[in-house]
N, C-alpha and C. Protein backbone atom coordinates (compact mmCIF):
# COMPACT_ATOMS: atom_id res chain seq x y z
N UNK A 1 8.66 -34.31 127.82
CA UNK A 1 8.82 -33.67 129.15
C UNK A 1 7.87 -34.33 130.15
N UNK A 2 8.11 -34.89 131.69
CA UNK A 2 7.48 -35.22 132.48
C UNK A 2 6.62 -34.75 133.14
N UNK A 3 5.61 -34.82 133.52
CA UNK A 3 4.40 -34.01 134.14
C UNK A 3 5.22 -33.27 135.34
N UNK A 4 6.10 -33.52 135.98
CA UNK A 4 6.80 -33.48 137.42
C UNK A 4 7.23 -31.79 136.78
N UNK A 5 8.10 -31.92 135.37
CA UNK A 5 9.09 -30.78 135.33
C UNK A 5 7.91 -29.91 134.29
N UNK A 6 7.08 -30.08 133.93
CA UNK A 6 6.04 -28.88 133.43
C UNK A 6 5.57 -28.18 134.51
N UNK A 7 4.78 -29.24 135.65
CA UNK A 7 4.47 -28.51 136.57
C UNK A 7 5.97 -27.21 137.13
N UNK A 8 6.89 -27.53 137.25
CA UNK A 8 7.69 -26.41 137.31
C UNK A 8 7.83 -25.64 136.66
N UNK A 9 7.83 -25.98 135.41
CA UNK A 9 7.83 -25.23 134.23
C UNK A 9 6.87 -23.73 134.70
N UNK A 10 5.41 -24.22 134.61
CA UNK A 10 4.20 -23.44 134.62
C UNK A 10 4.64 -22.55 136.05
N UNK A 11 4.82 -22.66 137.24
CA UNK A 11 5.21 -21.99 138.39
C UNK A 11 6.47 -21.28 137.94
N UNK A 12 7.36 -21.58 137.16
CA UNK A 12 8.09 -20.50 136.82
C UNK A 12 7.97 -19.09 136.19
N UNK A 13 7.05 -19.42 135.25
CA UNK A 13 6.21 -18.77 134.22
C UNK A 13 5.57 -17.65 135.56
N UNK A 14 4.65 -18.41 136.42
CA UNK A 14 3.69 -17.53 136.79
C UNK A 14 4.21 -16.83 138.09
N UNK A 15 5.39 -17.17 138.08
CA UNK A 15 6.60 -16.41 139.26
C UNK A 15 6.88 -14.86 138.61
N UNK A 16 7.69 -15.35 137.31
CA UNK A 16 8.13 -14.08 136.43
C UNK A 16 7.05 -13.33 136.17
N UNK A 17 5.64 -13.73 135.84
CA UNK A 17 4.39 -13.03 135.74
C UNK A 17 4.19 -11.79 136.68
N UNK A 18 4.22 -12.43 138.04
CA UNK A 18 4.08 -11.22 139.23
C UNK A 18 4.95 -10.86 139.17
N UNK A 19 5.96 -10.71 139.30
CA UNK A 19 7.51 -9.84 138.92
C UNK A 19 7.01 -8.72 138.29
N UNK A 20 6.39 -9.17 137.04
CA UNK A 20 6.85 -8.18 136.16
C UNK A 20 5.56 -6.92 136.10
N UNK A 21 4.43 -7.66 136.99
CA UNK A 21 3.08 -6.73 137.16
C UNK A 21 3.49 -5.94 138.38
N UNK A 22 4.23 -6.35 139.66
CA UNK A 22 4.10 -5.71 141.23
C UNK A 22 4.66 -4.66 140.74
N UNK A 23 5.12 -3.68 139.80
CA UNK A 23 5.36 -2.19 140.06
C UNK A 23 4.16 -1.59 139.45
N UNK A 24 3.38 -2.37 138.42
CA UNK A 24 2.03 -1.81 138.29
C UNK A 24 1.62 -1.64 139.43
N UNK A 25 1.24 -2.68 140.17
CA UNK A 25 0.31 -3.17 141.21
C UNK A 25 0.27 -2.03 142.32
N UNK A 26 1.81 -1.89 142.49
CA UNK A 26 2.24 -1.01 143.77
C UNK A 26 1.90 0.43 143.35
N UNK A 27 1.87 0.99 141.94
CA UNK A 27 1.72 2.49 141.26
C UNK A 27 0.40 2.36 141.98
N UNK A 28 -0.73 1.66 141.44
CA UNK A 28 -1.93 2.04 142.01
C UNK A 28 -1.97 2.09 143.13
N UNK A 29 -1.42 1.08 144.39
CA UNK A 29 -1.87 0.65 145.49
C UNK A 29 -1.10 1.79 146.01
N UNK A 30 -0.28 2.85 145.50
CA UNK A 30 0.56 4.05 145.86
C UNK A 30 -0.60 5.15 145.80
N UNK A 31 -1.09 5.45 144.97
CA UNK A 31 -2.21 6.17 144.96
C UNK A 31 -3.79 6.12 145.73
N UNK A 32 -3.87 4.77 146.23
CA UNK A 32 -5.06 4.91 146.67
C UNK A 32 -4.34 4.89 148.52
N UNK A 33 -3.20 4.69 148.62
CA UNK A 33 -2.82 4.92 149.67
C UNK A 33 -2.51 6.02 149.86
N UNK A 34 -1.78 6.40 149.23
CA UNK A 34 -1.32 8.36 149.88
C UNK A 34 -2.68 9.19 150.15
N UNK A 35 -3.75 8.93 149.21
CA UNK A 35 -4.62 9.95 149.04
C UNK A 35 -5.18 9.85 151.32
N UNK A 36 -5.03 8.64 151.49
CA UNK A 36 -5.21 9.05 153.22
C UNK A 36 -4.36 9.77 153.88
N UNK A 37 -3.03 9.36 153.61
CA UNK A 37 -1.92 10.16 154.38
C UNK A 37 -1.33 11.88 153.80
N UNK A 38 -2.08 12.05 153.18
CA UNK A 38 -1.26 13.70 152.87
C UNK A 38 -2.32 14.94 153.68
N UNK A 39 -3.31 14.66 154.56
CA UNK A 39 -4.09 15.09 155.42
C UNK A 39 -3.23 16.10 156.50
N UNK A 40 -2.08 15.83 156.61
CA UNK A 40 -1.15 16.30 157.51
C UNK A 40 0.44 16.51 156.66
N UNK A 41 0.50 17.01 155.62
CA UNK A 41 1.49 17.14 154.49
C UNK A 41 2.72 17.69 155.28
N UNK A 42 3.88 17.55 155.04
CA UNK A 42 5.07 17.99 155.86
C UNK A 42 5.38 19.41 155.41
N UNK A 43 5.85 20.16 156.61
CA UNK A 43 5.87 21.77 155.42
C UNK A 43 7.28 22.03 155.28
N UNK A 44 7.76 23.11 154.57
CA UNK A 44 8.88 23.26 154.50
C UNK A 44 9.79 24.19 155.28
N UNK A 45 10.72 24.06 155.86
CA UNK A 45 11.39 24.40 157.15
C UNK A 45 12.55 24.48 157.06
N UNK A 46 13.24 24.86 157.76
CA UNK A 46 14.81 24.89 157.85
C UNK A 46 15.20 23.46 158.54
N UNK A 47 16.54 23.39 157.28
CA UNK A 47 17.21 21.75 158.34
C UNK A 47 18.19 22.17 158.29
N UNK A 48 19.33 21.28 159.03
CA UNK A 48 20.97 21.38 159.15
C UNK A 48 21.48 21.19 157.60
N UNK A 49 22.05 22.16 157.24
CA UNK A 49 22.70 21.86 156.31
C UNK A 49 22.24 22.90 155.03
N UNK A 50 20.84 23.66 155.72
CA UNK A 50 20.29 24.30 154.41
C UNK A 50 21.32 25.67 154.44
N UNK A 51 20.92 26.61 152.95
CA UNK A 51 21.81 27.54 153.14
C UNK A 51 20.83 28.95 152.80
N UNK A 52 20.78 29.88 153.80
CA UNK A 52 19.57 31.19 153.47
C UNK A 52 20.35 32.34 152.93
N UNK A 53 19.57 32.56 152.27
CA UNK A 53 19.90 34.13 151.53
C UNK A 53 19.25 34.86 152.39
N UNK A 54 19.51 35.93 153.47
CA UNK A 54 18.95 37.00 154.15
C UNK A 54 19.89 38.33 153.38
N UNK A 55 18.47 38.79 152.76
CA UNK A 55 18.55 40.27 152.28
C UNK A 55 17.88 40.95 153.04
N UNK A 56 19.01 42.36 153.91
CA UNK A 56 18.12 43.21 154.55
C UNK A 56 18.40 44.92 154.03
N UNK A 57 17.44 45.32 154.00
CA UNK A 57 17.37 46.72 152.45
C UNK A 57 18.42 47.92 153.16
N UNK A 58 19.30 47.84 152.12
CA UNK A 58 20.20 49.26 152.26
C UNK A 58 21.19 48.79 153.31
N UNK A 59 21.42 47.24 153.90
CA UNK A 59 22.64 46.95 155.34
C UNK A 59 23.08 45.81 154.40
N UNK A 60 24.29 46.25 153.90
CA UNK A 60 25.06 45.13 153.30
C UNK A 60 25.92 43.86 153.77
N UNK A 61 26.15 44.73 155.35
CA UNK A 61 26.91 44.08 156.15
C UNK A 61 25.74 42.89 156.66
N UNK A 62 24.47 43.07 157.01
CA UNK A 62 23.86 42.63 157.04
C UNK A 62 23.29 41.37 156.23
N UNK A 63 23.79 41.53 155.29
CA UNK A 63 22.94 40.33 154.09
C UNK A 63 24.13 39.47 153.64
N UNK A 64 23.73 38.59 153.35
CA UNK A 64 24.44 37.56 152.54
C UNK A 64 23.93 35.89 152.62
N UNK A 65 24.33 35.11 152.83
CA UNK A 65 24.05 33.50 152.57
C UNK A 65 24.65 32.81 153.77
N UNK A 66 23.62 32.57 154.63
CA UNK A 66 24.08 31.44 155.76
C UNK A 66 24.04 30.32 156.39
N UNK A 67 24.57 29.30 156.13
CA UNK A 67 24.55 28.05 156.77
C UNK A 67 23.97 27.56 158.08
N UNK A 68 23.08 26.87 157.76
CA UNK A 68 22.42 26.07 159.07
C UNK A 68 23.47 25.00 159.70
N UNK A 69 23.98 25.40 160.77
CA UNK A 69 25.13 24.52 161.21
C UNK A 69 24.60 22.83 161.40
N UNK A 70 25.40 21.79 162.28
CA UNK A 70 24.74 21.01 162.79
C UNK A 70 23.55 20.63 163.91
N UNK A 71 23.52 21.72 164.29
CA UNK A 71 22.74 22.12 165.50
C UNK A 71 21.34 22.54 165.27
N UNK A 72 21.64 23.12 163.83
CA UNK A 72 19.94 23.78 163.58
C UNK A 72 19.96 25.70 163.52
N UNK A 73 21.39 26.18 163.52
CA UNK A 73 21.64 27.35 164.20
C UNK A 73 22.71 28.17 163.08
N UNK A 74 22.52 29.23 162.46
CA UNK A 74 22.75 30.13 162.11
C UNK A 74 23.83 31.55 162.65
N UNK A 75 25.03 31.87 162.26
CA UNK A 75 25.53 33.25 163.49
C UNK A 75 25.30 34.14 162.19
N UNK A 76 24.47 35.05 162.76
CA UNK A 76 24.30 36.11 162.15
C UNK A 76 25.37 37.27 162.64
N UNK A 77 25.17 38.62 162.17
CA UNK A 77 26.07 39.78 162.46
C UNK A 77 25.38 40.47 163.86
N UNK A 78 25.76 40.91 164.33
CA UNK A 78 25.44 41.41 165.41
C UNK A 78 24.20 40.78 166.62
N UNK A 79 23.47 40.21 165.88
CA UNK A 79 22.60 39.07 166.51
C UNK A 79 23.29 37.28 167.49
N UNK A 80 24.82 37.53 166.71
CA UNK A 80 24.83 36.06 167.68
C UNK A 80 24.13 34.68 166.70
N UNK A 81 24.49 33.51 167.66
CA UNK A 81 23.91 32.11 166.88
C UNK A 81 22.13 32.39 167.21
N UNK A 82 21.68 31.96 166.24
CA UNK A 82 20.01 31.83 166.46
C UNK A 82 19.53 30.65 165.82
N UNK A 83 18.80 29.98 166.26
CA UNK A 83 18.19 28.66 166.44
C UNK A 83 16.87 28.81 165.52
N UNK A 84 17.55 28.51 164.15
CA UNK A 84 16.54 28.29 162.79
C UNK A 84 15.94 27.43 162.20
N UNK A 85 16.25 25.90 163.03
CA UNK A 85 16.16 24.66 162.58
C UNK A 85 14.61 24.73 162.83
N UNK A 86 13.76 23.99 162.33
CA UNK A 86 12.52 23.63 162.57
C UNK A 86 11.74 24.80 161.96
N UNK A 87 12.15 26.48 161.65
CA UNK A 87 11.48 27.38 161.11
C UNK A 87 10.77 27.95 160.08
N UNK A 88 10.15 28.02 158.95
CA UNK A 88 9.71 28.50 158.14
C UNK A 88 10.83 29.65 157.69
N UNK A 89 10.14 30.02 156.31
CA UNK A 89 11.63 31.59 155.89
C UNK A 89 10.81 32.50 156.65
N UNK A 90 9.47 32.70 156.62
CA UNK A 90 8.57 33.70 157.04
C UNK A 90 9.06 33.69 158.27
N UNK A 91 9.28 32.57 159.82
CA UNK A 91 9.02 32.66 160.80
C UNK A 91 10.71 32.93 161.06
N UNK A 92 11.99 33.03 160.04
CA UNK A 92 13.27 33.16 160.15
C UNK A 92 12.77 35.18 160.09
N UNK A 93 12.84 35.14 159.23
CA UNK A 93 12.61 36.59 158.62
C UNK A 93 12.22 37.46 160.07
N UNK A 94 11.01 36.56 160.59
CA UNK A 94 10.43 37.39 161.68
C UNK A 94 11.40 37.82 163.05
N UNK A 95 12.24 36.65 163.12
CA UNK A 95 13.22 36.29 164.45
C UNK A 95 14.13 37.29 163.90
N UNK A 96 14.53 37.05 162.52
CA UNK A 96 15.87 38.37 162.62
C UNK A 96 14.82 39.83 162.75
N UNK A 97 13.95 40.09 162.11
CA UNK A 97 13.50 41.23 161.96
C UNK A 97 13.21 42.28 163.50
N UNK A 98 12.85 41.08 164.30
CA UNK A 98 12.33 41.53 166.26
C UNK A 98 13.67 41.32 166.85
N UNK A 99 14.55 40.88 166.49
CA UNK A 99 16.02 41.09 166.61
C UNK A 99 16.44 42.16 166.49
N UNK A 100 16.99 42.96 165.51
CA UNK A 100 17.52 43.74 164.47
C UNK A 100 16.34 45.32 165.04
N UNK A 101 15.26 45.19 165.42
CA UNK A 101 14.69 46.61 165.62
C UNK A 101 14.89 46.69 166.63
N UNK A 102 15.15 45.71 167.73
CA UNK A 102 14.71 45.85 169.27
C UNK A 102 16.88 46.70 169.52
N UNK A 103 17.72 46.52 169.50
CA UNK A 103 18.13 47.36 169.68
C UNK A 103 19.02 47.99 168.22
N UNK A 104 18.92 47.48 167.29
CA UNK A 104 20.23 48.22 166.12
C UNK A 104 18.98 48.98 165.18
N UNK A 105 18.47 48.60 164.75
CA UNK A 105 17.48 49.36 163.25
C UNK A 105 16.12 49.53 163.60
N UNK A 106 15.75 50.99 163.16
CA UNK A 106 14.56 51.45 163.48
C UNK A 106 13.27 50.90 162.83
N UNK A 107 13.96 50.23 161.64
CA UNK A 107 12.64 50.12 160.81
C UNK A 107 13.52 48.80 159.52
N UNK A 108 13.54 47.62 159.95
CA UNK A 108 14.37 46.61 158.79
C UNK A 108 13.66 45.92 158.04
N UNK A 109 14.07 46.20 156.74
CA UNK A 109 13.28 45.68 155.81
C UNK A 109 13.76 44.10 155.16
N UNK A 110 13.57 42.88 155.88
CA UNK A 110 14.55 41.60 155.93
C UNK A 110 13.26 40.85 155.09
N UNK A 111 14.12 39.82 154.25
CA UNK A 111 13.77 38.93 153.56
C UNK A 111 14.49 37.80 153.36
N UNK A 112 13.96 36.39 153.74
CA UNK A 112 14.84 35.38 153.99
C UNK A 112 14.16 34.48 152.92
N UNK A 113 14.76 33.98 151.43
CA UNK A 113 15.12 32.66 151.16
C UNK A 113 15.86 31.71 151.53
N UNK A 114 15.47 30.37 150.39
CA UNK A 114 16.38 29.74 150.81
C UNK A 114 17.54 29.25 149.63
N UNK A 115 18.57 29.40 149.52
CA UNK A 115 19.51 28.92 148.42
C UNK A 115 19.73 28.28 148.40
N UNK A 116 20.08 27.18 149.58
CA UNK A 116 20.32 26.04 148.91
C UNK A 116 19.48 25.26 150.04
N UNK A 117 18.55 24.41 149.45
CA UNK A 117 17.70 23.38 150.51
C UNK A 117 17.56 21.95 150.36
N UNK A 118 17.82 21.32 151.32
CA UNK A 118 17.27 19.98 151.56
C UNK A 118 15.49 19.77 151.47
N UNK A 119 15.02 20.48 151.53
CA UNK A 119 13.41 20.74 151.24
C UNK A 119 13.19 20.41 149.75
N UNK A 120 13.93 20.36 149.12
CA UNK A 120 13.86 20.70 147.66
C UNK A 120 13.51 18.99 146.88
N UNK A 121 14.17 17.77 147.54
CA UNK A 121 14.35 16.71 147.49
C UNK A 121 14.60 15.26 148.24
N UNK A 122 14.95 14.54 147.73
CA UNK A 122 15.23 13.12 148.62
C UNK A 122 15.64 12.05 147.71
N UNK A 123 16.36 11.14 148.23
CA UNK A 123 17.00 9.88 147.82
C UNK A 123 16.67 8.35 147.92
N UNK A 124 16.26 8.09 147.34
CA UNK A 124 16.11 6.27 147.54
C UNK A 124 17.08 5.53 146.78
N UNK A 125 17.73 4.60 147.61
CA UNK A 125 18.51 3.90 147.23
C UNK A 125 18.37 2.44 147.22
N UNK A 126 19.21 1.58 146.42
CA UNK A 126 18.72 0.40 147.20
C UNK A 126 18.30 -0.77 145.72
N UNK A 127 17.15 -1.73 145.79
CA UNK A 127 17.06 -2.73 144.93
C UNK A 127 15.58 -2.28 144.30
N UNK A 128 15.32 -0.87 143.62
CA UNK A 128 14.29 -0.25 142.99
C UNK A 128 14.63 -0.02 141.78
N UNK A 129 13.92 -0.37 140.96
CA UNK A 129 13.96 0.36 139.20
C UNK A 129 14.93 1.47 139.03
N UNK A 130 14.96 2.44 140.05
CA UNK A 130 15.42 3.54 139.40
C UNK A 130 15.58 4.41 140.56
N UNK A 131 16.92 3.98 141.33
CA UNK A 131 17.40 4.40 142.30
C UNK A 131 18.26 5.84 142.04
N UNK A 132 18.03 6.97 142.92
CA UNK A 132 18.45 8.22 142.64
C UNK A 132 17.36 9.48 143.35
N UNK A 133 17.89 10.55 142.91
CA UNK A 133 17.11 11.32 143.70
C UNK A 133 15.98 11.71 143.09
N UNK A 134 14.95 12.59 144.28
CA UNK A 134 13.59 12.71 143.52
C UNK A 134 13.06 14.29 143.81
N UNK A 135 12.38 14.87 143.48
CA UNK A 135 11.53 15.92 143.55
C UNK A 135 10.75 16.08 145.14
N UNK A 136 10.84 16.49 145.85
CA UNK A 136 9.87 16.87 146.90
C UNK A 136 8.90 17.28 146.42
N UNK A 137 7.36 16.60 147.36
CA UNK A 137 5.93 17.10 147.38
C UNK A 137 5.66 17.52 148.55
N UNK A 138 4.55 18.20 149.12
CA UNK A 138 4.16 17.85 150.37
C UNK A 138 3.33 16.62 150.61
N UNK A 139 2.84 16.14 149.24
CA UNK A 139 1.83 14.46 149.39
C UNK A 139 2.49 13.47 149.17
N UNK A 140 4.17 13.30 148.96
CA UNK A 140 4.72 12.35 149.01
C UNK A 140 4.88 11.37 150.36
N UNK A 141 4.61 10.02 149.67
CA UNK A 141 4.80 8.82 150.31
C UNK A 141 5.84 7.87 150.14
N UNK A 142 5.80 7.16 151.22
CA UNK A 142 6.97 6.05 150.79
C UNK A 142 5.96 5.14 149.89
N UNK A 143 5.16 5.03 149.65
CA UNK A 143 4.37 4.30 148.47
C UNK A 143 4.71 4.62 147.24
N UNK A 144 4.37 6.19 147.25
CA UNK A 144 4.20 6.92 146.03
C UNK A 144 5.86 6.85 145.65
N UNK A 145 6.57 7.21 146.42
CA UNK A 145 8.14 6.96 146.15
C UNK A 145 8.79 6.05 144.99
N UNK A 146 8.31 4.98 145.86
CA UNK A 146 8.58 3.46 145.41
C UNK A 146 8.40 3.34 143.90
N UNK A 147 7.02 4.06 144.14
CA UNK A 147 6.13 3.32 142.52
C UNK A 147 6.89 4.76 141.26
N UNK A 148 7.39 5.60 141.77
CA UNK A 148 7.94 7.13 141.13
C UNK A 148 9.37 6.13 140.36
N UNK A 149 10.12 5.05 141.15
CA UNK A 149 11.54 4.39 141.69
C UNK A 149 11.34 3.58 140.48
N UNK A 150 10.43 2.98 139.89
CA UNK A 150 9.76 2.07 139.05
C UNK A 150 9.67 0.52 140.00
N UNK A 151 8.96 0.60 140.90
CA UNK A 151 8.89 -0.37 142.28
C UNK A 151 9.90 -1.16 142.36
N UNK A 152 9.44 -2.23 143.30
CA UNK A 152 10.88 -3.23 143.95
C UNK A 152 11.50 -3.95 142.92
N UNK A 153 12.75 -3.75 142.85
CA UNK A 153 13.88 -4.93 142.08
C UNK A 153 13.27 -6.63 142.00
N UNK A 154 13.69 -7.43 141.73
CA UNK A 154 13.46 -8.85 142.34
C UNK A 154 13.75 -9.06 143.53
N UNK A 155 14.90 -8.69 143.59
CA UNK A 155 15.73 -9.16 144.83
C UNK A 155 15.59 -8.07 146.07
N UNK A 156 14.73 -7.29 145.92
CA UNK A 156 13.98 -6.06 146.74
C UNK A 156 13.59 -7.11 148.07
N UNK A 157 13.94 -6.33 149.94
CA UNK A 157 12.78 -6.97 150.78
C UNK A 157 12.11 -5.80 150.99
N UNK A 158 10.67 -5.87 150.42
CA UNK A 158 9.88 -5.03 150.91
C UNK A 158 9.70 -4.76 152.32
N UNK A 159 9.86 -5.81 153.10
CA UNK A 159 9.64 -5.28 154.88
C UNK A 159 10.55 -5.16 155.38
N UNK A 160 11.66 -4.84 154.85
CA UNK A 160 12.72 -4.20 155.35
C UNK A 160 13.37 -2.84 155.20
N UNK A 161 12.22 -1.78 154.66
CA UNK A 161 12.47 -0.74 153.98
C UNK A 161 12.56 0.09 154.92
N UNK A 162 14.23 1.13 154.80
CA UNK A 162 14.42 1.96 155.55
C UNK A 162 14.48 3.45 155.65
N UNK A 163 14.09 4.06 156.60
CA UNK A 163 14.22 5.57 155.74
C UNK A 163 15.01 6.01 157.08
N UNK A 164 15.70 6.84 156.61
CA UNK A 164 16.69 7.58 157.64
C UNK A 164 16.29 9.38 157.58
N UNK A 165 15.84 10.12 158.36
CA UNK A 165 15.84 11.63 158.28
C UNK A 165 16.47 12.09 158.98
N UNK A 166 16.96 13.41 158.48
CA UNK A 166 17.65 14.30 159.61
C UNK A 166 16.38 15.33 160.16
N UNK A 167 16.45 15.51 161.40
CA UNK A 167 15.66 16.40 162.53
C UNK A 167 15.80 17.91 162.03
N UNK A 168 14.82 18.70 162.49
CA UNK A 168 15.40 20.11 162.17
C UNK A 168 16.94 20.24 163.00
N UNK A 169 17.11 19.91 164.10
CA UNK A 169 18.39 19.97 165.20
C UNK A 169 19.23 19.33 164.89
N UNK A 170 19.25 18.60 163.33
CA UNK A 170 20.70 17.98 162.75
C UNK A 170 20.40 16.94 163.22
N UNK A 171 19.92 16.26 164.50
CA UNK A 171 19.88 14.28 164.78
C UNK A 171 19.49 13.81 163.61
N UNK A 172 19.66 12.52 163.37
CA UNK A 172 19.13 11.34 162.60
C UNK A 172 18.50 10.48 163.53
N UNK A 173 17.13 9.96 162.83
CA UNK A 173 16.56 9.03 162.91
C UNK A 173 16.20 8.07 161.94
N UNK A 174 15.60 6.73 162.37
CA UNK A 174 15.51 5.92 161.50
C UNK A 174 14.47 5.17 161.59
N UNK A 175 13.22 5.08 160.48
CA UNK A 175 12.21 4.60 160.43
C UNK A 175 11.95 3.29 159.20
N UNK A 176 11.27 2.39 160.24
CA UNK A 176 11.68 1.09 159.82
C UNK A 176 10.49 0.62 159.12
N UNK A 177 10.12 0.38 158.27
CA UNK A 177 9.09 -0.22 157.09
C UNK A 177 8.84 -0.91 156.64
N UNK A 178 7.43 -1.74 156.67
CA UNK A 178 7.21 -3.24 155.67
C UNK A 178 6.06 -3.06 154.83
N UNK A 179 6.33 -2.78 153.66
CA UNK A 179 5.48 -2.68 152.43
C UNK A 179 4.62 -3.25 152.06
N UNK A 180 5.01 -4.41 152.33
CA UNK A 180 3.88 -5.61 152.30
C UNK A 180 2.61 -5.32 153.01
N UNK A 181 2.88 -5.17 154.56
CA UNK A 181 1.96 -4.32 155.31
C UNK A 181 1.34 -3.05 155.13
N UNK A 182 2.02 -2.14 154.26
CA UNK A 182 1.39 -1.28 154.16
C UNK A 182 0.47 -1.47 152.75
N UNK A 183 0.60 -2.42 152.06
CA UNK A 183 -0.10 -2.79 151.04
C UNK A 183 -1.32 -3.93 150.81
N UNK A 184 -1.36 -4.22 152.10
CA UNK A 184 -2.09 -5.63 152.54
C UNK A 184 -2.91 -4.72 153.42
N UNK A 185 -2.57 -3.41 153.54
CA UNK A 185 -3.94 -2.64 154.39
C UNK A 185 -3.23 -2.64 155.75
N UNK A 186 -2.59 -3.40 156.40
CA UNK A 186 -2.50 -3.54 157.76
C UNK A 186 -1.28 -2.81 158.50
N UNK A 187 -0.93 -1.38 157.52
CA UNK A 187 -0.06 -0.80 158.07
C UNK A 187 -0.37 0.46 157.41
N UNK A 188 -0.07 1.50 158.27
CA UNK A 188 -0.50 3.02 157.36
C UNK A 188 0.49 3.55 156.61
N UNK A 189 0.83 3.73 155.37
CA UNK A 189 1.82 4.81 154.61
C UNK A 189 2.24 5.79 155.35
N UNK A 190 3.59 5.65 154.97
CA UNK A 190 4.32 6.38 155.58
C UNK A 190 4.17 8.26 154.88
N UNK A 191 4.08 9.14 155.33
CA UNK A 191 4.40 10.37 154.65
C UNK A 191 6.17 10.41 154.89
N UNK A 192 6.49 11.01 153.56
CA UNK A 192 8.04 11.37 153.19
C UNK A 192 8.58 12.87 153.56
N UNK A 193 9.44 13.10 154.11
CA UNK A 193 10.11 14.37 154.50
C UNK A 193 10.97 15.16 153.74
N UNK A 194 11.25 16.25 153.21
CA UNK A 194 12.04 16.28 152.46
C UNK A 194 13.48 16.56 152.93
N UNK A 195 14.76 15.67 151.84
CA UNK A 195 15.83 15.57 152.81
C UNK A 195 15.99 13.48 153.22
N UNK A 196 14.94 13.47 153.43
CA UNK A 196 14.92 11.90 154.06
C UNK A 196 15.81 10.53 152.68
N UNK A 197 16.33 9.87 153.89
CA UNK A 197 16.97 8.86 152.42
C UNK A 197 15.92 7.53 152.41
N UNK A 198 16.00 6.92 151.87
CA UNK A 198 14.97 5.61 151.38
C UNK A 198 15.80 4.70 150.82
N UNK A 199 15.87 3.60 151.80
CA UNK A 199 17.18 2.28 151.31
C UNK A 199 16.14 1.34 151.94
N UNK A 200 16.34 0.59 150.35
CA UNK A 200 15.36 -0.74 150.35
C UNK A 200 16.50 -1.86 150.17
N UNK A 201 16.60 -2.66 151.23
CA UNK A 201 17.88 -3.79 151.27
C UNK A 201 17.23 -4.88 150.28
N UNK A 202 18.30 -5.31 150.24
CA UNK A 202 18.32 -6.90 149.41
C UNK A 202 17.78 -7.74 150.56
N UNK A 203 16.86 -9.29 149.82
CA UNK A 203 16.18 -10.06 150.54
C UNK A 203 16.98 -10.71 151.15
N UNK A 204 17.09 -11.05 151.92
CA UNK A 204 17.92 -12.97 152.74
C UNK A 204 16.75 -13.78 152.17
N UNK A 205 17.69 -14.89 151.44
CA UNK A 205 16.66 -15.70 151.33
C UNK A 205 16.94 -17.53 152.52
């Protein structure tokens, strides 16, 4: 063999090497990064699409399971549409409850879960180990994500990583990400929403 094609040889070798360490690399560099960003943890709220159980004691007509429209907005019984998007269950509970006494019930005893929630989870898709859905935290990161994903594919572009969320008011937005940067120090981790999708494109080479 010629000195010309070892030397390739050896750079191949030490190509596949980092390959096969960067989801180590990124697990840690996931952890010493989040531990800054969960200072301000996302809380859990009503989005478009969630679905509440409002039980109110002894009004049957009253209770049952209701859909957060696209809007962020709820029609309850005698109350009309009410604007739940962005709310807590506690701060839902409260809106029907100062509702509901001020002219129909003297005294309502309301309790709002949630049955079915987008709070609950999130999705990454894309060129990661182990694309699919995940568990909601309030200390989740797009770091911590990644490295949960079993980190980037080969053919992964880290600075092209996208996350798309829906608003409490049903909009979408879209937040645009380079990993590299946030791993080289020179970009801050992102905190994760729950609900939010995570699509990591394939490189152009």
């Amino acid at each position: 063999m010629s000195f010309k094609n070892t030397s390739r040889f050896s750079k191949l070798l030490l190509l596949f090497a980092a390959l096969s360490v960067f989801p180590f690399s990124l697990a840690v560099a996931g952890e010493e990064a989040g531990a800054v960003s969960s200072a301000n943890p996302p809380s859990y709220t009503v989005r478009a699409g969630d679905k509440l159980n409002v039980q109110v004691y002894r009004e049957r007509e009253l209770s049952g399971v209701f859909t957060v429209d696209a809007s962020g907005k709820i029609h309850y019984p005698l109350l009309g549409s009410l604007m739940v998007g962005g709310l807590s269950t506690d701060q839902v509970q409260k809106l029907l409850t100062e509702g509901l006494v001020k002219d129909y019930l003297v005294d309502p005893k309301v309790r709002v879960d949630f049955e079915v929630s987008l709070n609950k989870s999130l999705v990454i898709l894309g060129h990661v180990g182990k694309p699919g859905t995940y568990d909601f935290t309030p200390d989740l990161t797009l770091i911590r994500l990644v490295s949960q994903a079993g980190g980037f594919g080969s053919l992964a572009a880290p600075n092209r990583v996208k996350i798309v969320r829906t608003n409490a008011d049903g909009t979408k937005q879209t937040i645009q990400a380079n990993v590299r940067r946030i791993l080289d120090g020179k970009a801050d981790d992102v905190p994760l929403q729950a609900g939010d999708l995570v699509v990591v494109p394939e490189s152009i080479f």
